[in-house]
N, C-alpha and C. Protein backbone atom coordinates (compact mmCIF):
# COMPACT_ATOMS: atom_id res chain seq x y z
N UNK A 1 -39.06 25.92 6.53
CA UNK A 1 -37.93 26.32 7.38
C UNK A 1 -37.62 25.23 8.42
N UNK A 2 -38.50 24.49 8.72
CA UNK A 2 -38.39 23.79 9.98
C UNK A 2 -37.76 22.51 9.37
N UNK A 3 -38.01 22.15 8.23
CA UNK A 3 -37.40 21.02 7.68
C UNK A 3 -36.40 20.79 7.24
N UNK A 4 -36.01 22.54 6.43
CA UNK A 4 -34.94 22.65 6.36
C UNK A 4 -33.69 22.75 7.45
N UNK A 5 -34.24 22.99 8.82
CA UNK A 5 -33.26 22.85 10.25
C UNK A 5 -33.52 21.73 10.24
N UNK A 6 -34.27 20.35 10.47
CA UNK A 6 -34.52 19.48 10.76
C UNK A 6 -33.60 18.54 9.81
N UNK A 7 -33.35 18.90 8.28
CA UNK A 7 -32.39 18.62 7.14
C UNK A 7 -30.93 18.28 7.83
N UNK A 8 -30.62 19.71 8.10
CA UNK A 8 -29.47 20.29 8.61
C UNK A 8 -28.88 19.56 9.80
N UNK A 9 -29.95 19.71 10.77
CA UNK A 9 -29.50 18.74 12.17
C UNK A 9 -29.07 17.38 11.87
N UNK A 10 -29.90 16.65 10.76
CA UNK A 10 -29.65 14.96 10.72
C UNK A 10 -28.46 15.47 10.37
N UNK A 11 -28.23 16.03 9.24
CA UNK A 11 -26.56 16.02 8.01
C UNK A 11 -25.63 15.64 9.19
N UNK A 12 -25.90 16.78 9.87
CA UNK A 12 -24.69 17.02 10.93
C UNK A 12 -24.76 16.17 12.13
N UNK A 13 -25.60 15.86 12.79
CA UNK A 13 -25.28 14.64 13.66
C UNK A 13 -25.18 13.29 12.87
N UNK A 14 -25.30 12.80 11.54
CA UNK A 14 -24.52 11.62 11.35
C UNK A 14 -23.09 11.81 10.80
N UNK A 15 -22.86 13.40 10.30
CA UNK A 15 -21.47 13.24 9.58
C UNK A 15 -20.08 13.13 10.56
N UNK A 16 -20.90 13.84 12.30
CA UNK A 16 -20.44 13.71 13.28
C UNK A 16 -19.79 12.52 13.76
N UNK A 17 -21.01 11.53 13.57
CA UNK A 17 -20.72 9.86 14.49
C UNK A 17 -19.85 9.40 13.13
N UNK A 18 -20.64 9.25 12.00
CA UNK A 18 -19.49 9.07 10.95
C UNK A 18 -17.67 8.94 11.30
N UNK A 19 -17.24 10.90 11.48
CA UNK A 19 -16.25 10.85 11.89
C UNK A 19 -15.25 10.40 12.77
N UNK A 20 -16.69 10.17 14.13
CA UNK A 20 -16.25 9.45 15.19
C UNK A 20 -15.53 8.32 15.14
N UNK A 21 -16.32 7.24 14.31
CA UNK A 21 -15.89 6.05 14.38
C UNK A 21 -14.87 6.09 13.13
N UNK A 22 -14.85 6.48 11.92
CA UNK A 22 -13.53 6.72 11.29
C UNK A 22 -12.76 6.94 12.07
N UNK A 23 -12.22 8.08 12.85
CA UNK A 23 -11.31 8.06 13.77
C UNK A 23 -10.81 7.17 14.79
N UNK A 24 -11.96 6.53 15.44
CA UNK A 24 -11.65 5.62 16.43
C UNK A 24 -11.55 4.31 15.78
N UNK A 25 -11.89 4.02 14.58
CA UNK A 25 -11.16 2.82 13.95
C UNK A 25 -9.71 3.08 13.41
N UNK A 26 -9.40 4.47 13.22
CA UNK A 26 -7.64 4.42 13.03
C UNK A 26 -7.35 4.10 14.17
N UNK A 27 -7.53 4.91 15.51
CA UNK A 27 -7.08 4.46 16.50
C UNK A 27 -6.72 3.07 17.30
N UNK A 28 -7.89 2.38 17.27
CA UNK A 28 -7.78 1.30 17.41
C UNK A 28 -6.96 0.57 16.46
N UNK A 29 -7.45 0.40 15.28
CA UNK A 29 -6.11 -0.10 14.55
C UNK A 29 -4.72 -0.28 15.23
N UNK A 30 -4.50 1.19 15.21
CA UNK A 30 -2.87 1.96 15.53
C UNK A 30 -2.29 0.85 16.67
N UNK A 31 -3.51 1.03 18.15
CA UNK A 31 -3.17 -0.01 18.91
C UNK A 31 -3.09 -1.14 18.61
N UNK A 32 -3.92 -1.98 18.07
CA UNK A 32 -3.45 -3.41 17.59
C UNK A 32 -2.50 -3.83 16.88
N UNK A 33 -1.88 -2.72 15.93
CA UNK A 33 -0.60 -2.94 15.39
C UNK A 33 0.45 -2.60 16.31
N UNK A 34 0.72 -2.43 17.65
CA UNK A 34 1.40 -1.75 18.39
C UNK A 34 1.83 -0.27 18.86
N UNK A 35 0.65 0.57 18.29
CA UNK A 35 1.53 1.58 18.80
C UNK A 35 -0.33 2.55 19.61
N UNK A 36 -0.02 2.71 21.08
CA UNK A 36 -1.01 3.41 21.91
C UNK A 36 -0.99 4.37 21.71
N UNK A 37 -0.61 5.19 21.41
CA UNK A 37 -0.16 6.36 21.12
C UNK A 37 -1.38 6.93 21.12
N UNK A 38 -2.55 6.83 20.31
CA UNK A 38 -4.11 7.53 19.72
C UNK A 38 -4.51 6.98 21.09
N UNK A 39 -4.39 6.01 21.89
CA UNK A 39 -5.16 5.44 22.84
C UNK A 39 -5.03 5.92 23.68
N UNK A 40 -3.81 6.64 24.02
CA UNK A 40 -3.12 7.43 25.17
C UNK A 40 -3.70 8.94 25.16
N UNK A 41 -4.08 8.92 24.23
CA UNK A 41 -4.50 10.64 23.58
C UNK A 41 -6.33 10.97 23.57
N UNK A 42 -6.93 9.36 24.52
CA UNK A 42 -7.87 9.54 24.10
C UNK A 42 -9.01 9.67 22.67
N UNK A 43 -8.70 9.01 21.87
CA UNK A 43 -9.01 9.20 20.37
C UNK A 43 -9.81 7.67 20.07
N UNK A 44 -10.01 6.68 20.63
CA UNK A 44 -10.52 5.76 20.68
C UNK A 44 -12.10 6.22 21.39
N UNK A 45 -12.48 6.33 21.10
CA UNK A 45 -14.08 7.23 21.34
C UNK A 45 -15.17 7.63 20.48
N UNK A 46 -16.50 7.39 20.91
CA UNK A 46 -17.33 7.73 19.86
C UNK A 46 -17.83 9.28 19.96
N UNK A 47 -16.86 10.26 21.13
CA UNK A 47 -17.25 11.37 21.51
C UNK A 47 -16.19 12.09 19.91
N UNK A 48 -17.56 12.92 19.16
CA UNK A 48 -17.19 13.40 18.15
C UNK A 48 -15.90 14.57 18.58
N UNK A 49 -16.05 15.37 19.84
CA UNK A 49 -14.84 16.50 20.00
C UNK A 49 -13.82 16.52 20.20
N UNK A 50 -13.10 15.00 20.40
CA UNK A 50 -11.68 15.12 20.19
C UNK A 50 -10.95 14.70 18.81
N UNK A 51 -12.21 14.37 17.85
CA UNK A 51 -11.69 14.22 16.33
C UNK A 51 -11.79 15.69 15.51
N UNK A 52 -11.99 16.35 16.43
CA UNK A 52 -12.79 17.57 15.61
C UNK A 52 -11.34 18.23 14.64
N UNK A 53 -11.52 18.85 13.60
CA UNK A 53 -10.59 19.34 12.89
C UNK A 53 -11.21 20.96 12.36
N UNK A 54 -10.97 22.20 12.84
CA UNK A 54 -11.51 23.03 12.38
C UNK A 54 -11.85 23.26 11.12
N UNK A 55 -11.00 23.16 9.99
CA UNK A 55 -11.67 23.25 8.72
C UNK A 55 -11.92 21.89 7.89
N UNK A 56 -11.80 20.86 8.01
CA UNK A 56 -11.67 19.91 7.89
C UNK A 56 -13.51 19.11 8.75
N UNK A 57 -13.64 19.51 10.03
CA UNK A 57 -14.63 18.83 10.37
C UNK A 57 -15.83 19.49 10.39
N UNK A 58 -15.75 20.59 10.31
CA UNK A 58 -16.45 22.17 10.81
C UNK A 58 -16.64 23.06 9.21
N UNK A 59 -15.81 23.61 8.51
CA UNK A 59 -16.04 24.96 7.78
C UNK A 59 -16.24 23.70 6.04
N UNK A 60 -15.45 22.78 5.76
CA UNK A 60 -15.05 22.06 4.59
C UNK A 60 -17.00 21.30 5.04
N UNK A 61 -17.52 20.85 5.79
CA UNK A 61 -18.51 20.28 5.53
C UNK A 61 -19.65 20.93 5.73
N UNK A 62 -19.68 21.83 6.25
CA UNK A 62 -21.02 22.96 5.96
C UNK A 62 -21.00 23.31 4.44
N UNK A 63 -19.84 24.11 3.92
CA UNK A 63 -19.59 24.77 2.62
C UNK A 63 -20.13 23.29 1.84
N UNK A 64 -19.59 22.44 1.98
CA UNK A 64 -20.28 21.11 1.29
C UNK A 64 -21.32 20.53 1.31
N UNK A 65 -22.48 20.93 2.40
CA UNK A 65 -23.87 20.52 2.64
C UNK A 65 -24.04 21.22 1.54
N UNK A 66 -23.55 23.00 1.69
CA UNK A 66 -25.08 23.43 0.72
C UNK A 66 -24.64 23.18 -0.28
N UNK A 67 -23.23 22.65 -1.19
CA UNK A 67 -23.00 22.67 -2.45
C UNK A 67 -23.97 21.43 -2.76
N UNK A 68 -24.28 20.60 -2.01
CA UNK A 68 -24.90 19.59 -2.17
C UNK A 68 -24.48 18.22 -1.95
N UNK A 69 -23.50 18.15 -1.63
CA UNK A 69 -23.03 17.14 -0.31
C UNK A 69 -21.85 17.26 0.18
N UNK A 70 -21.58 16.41 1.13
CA UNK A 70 -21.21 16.79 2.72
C UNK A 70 -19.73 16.15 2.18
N UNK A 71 -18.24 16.88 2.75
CA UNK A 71 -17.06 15.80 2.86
C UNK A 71 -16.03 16.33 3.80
N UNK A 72 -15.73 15.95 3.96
CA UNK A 72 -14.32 16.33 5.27
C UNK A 72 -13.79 15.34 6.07
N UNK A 73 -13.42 15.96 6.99
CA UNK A 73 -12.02 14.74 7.71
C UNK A 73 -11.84 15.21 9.17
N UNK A 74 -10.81 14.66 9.81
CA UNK A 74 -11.12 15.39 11.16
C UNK A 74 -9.94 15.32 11.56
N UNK A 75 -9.59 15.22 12.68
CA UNK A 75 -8.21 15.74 13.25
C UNK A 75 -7.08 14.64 12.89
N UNK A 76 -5.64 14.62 12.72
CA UNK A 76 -5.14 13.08 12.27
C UNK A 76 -5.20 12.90 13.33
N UNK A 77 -5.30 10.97 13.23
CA UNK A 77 -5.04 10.47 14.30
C UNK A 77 -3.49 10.04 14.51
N UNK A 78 -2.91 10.44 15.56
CA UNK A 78 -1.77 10.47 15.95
C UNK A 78 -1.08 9.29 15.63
N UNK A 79 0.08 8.63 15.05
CA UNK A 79 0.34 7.75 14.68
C UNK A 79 1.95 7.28 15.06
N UNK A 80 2.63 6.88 15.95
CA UNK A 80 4.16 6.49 15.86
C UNK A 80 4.75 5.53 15.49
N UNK A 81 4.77 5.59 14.14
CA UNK A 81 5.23 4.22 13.09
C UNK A 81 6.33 3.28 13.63
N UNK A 82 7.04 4.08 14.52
CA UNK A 82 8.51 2.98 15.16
C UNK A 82 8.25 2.07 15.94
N UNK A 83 6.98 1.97 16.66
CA UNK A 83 5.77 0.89 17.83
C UNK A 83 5.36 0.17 16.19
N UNK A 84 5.75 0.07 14.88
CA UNK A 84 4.91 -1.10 14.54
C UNK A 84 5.86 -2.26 14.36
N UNK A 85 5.70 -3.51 13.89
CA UNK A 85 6.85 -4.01 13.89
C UNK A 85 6.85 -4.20 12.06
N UNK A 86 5.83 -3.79 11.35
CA UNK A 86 6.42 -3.89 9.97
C UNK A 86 5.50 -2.70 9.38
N UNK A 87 5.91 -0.92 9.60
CA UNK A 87 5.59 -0.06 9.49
C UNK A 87 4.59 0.34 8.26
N UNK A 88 5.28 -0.26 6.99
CA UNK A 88 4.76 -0.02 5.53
C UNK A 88 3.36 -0.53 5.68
N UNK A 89 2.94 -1.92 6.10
CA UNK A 89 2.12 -2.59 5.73
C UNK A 89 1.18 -1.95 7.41
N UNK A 90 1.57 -1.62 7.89
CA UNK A 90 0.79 -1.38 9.57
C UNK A 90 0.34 0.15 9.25
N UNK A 91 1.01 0.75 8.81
CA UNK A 91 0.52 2.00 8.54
C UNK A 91 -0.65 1.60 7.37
N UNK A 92 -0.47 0.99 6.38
CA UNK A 92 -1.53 0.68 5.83
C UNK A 92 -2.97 0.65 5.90
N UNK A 93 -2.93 -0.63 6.77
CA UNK A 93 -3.84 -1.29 7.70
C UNK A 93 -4.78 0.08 8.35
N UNK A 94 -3.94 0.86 9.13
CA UNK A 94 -4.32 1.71 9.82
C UNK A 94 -4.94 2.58 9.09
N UNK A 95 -4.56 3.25 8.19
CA UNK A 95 -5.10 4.10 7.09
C UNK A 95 -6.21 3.58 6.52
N UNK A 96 -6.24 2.30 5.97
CA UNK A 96 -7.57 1.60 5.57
C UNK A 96 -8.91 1.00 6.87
N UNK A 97 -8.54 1.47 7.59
CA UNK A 97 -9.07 0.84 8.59
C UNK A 97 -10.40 2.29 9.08
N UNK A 98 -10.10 3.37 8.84
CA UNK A 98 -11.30 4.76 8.81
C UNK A 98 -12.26 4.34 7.78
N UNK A 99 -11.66 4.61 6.52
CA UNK A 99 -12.60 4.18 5.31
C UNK A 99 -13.47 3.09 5.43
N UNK A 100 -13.11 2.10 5.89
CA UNK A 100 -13.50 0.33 6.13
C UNK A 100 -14.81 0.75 7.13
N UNK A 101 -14.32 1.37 8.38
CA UNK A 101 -15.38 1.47 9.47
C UNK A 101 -16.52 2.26 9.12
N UNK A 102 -16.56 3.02 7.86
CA UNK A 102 -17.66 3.76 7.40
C UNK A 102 -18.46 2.95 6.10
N UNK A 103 -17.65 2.19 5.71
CA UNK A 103 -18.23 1.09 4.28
C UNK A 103 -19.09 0.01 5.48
N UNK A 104 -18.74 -0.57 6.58
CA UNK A 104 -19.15 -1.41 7.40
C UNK A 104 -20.25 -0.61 8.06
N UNK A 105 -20.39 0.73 8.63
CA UNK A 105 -21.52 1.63 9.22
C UNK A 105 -22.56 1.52 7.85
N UNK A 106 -22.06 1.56 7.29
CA UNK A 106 -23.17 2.07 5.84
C UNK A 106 -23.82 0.79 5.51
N UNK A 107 -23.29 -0.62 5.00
CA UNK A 107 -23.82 -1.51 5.37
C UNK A 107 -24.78 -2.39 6.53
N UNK A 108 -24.57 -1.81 7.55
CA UNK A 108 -25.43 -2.04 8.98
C UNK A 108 -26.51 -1.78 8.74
N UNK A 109 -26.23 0.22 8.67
CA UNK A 109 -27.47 0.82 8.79
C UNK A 109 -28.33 0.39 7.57
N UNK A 110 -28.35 -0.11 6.21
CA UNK A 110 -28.94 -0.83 5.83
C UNK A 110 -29.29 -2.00 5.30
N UNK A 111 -28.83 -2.93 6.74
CA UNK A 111 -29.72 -3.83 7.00
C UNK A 111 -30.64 -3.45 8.00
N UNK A 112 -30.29 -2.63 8.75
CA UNK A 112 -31.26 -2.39 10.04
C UNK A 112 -32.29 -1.83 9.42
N UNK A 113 -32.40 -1.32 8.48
CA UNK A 113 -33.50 -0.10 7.62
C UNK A 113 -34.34 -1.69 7.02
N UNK A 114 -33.61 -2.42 6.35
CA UNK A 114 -34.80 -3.52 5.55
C UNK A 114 -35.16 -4.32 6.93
N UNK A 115 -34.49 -4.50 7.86
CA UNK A 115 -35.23 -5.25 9.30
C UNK A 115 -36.18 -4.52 9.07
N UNK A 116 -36.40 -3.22 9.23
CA UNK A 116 -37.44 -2.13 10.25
C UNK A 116 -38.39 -2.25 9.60
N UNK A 117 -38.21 -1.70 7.85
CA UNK A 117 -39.16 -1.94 6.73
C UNK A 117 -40.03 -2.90 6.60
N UNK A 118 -39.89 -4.36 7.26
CA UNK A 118 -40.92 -5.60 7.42
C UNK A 118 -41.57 -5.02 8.32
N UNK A 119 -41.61 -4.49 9.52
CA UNK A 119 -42.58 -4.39 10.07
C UNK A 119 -43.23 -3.07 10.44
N UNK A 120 -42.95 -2.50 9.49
CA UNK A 120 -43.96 -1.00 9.15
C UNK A 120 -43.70 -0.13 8.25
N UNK A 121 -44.17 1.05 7.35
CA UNK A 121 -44.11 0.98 5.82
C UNK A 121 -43.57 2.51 6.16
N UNK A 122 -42.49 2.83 5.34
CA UNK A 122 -41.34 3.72 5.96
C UNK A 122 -41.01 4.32 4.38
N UNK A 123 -41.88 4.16 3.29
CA UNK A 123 -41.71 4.48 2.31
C UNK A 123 -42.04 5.99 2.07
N UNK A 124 -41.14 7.29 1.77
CA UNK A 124 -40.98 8.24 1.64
C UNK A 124 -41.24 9.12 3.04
N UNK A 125 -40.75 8.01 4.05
CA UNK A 125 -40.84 8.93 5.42
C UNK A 125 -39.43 9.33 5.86
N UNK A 126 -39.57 10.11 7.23
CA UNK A 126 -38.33 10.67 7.44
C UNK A 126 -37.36 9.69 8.25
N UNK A 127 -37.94 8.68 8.47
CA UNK A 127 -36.77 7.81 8.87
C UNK A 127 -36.12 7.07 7.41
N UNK A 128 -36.99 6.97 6.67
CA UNK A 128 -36.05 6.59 5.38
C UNK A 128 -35.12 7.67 4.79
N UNK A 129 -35.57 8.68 5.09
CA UNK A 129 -34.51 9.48 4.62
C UNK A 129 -33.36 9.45 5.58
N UNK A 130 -33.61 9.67 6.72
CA UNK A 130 -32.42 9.49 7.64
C UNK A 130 -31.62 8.42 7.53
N UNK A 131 -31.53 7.19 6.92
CA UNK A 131 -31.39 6.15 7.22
C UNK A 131 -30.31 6.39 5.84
N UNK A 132 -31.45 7.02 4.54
CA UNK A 132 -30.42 6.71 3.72
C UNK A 132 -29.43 7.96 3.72
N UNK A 133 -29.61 9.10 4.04
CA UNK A 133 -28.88 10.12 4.61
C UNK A 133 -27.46 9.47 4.76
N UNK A 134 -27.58 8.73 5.76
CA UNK A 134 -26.58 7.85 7.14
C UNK A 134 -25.62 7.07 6.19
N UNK A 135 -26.47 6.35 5.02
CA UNK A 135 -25.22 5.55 4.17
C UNK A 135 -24.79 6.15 3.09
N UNK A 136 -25.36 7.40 2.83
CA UNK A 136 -24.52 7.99 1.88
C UNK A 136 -23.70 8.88 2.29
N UNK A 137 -23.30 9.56 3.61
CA UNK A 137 -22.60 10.37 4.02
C UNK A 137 -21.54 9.55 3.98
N UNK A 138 -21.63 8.10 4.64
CA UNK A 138 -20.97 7.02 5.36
C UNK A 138 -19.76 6.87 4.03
N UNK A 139 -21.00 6.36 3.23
CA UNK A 139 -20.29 6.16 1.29
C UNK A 139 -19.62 7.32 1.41
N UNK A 140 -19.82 8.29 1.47
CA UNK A 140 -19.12 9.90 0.37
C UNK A 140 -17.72 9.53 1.46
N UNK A 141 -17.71 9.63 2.83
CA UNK A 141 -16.72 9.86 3.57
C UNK A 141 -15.68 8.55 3.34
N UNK A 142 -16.26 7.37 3.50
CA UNK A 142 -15.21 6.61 2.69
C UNK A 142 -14.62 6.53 1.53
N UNK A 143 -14.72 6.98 0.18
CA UNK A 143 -14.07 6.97 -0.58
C UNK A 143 -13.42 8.32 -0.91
N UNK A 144 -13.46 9.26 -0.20
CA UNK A 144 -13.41 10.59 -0.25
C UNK A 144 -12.02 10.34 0.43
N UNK A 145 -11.55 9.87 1.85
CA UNK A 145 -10.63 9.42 2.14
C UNK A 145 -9.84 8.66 1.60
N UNK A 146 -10.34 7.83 0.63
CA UNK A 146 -9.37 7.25 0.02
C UNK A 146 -8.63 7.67 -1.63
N UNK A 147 -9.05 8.97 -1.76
CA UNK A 147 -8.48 9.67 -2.76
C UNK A 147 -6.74 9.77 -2.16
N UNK A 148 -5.91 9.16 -3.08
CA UNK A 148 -4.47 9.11 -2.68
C UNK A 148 -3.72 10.51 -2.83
N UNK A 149 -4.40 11.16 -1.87
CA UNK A 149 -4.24 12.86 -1.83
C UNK A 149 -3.27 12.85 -0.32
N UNK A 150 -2.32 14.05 -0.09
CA UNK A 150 -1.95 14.01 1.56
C UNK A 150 -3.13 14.76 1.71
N UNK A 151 -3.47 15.19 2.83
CA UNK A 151 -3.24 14.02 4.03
C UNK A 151 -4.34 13.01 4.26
N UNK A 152 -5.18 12.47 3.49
CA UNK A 152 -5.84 11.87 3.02
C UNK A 152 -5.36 10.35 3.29
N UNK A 153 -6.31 8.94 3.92
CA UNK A 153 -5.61 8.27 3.93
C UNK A 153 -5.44 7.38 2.88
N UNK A 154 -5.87 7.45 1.42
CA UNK A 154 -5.15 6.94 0.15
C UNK A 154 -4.26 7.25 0.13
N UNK A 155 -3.26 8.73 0.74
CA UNK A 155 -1.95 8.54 0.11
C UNK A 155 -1.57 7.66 1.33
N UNK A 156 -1.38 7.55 2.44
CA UNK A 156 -0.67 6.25 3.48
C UNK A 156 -1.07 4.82 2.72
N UNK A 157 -1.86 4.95 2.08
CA UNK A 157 -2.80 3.19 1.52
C UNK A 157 -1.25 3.39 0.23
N UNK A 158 -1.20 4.46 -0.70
CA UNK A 158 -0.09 4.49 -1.92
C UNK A 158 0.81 4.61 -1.55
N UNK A 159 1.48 5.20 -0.20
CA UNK A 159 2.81 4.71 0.16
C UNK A 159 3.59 3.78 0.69
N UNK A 160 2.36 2.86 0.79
CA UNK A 160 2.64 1.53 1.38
C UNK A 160 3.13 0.53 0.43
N UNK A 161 2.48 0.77 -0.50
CA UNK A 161 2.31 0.12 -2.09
C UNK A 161 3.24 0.55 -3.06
N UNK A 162 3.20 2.05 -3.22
CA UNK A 162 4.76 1.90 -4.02
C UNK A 162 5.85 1.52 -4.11
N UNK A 163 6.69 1.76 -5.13
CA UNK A 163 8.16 1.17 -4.86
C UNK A 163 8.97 2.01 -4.18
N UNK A 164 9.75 1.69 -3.47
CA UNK A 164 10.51 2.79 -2.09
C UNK A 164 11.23 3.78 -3.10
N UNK A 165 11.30 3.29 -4.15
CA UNK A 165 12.13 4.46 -5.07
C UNK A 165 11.51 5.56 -5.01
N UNK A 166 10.30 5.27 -5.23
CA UNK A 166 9.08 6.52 -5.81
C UNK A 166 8.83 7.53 -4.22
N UNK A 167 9.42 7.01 -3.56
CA UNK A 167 9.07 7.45 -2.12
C UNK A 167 9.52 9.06 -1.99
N UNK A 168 10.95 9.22 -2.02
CA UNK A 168 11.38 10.41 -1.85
C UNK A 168 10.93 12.03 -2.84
N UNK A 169 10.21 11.25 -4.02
CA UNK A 169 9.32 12.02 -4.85
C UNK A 169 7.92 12.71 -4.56
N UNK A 170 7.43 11.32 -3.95
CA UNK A 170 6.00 11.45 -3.62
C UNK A 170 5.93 12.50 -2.32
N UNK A 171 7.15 12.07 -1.01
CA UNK A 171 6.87 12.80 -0.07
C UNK A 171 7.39 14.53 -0.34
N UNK A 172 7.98 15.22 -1.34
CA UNK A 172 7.91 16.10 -2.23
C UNK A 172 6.60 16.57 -2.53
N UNK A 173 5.43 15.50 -2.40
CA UNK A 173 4.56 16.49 -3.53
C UNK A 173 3.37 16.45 -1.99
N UNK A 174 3.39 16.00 -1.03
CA UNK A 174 3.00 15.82 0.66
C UNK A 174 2.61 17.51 0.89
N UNK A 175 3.36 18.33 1.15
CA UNK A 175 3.23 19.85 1.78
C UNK A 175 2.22 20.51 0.55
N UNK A 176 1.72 19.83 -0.36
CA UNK A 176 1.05 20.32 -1.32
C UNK A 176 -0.42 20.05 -1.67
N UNK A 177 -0.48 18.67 -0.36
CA UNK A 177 -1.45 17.91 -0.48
C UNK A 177 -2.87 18.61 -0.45
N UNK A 178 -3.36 19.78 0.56
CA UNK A 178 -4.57 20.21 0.97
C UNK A 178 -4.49 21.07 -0.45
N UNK A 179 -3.32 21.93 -1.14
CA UNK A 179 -3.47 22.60 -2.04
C UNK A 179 -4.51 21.84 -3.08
N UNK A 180 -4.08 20.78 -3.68
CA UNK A 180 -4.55 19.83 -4.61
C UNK A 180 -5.64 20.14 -4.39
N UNK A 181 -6.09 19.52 -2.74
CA UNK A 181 -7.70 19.04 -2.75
C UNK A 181 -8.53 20.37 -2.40
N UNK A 182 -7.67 21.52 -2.41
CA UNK A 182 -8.60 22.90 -2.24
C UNK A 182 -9.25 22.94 -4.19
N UNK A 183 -7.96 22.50 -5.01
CA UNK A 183 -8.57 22.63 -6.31
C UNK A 183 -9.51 22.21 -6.90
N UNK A 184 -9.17 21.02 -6.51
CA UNK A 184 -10.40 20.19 -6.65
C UNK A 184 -11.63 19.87 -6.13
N UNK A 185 -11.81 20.62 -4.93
CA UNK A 185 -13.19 21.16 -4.66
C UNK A 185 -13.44 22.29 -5.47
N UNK A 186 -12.67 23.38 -5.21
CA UNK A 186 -13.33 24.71 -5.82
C UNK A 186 -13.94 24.65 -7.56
N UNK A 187 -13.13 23.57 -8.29
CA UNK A 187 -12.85 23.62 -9.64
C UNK A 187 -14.71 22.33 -9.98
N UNK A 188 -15.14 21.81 -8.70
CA UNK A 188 -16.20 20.64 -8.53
C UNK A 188 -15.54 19.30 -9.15
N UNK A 189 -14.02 19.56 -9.70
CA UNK A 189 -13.74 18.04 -9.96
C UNK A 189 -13.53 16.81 -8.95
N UNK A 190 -13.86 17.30 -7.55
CA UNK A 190 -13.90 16.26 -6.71
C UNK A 190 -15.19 15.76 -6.70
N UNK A 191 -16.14 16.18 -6.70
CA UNK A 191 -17.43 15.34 -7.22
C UNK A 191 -17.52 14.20 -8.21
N UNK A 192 -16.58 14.64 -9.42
CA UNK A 192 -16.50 13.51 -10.54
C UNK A 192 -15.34 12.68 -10.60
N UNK A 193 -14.93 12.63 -9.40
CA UNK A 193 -14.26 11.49 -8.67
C UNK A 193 -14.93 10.49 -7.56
N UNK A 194 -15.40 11.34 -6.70
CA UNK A 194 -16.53 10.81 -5.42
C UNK A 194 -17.48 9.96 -6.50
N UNK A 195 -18.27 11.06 -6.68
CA UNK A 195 -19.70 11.25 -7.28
C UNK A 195 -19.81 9.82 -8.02
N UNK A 196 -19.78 9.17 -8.99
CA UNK A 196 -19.63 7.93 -9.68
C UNK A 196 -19.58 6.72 -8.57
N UNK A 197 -18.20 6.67 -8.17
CA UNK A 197 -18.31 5.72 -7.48
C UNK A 197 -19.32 5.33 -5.88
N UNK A 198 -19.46 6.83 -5.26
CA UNK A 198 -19.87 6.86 -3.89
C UNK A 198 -21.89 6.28 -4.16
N UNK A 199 -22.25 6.74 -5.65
CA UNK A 199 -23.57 6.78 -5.98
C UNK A 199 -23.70 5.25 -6.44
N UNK A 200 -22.72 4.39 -6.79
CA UNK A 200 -22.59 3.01 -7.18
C UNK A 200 -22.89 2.17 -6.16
N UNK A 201 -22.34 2.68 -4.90
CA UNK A 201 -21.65 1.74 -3.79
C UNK A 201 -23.43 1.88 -3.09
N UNK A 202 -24.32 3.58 -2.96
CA UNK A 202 -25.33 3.32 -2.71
C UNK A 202 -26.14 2.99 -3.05
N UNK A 203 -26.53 2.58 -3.99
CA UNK A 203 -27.48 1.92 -4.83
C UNK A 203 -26.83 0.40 -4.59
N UNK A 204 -25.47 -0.49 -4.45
CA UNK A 204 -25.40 -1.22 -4.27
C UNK A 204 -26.26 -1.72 -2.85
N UNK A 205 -25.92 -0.71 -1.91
CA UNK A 205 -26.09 -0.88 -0.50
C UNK A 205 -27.96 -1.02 -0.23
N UNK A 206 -28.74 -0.04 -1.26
CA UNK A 206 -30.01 -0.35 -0.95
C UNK A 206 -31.03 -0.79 -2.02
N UNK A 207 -30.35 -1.64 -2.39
CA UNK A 207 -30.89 -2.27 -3.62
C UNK A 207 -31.96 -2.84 -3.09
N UNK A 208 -32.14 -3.63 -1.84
CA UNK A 208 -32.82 -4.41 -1.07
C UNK A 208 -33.73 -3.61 -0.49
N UNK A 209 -33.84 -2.54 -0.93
CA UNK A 209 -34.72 -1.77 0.16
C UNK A 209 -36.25 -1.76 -0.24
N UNK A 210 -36.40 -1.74 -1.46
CA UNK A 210 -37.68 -1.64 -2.44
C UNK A 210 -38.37 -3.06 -2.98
């Protein structure tokens, strides 16, 4: 029982900071492309409660611990495309810029894990689990976001990229977006989308570890 709370607590205080800095790397983004807007709103922060998203940060990643792993999203970050000066490609940026800050967290944390590993033997202990915990949440939450789903930021990454024709279609199929990705959780075909690639990227990430 105790391990299993002890399980529970890590999940959730890294899927927390996770979110944090996803968020506060849109934000920041947002500002460097011109628009304060997230900065003004406070959203540049590693304090997890102003990203919070009720089902999205809260009910979508519990229900996903116990299915057997963790995914969700958190509040949008506020965005006013008319502060950019070349919107398509800045909104982009911005959208890729959550995903990025969790592929870059996940990479850190293991190098800091093979630092630590030279100088004391961490093999099947609970800081190795925590550690790798940390880059696979990191993994699941970045590419999980980048499923070109609304409101998801693959679809801002595919509307940047399509042809403007395809535009007035796509934002048509937008008010439908959480529908999709309710299916594709309930149905587990979002796993065999994640699942493949997110398990590639970790095994890339701790190849070095052994």
């Amino acid at each position: 029982m105790i391990n299993q709370a002890l399980d529970f607590a890590s999940a959730v205080i890294i899927f927390m900071l996770a979110v944090a800095i996803h968020e506060s790397a849109h934000a920041f983004a947002a500002d460097k492309m011109g628009d304060p807007t997230a900065r003004y709103l406070g959203r540049i922060t590693l304090n997890p409660i102003p990203h919070i998203d009720l089902i999205g940060t809260i009910i979508v990643p519990i229900l996903g611990y116990f299915a057997g792993f963790i995914i969700g999203w958190a509040k949008p970050c506020p965005v006013n495309p008319y502060n950019f000066q070349n919107p398509r490609r800045d909104q982009m940026i911005v959208a890729f810029a959550g995903p990025l800050s969790n592929i870059l967290l996940a990479s850190i944390t293991s190098l800091i894990f093979i630092v630590i590993s030279y100088t004391m033997a961490l093999k099947g202990s609970f800081v190795e689990s925590f550690f790798a915990r940390m880059i696979f949440i990191n993994v699941i939450l970045a590419i999980f976001n980048l499923i070109p789903v609304p409101p998801l930021d693959g679809s801002w990454i595919l509307e940047g990229l399509m042809p403007r024709s395809w535009e007035p279609a796509y934002r048509q199929i937008k008010p439908y977006g959480f529908m999709i990705l309710l299916i594709l959780m309930v149905t587990g075909l979002l796993w065999y989308i994640v699942g493949p690639l997110a398990s590639l990227l970790f095994y890339l990430l701790t190849i070095l570890w052994h």
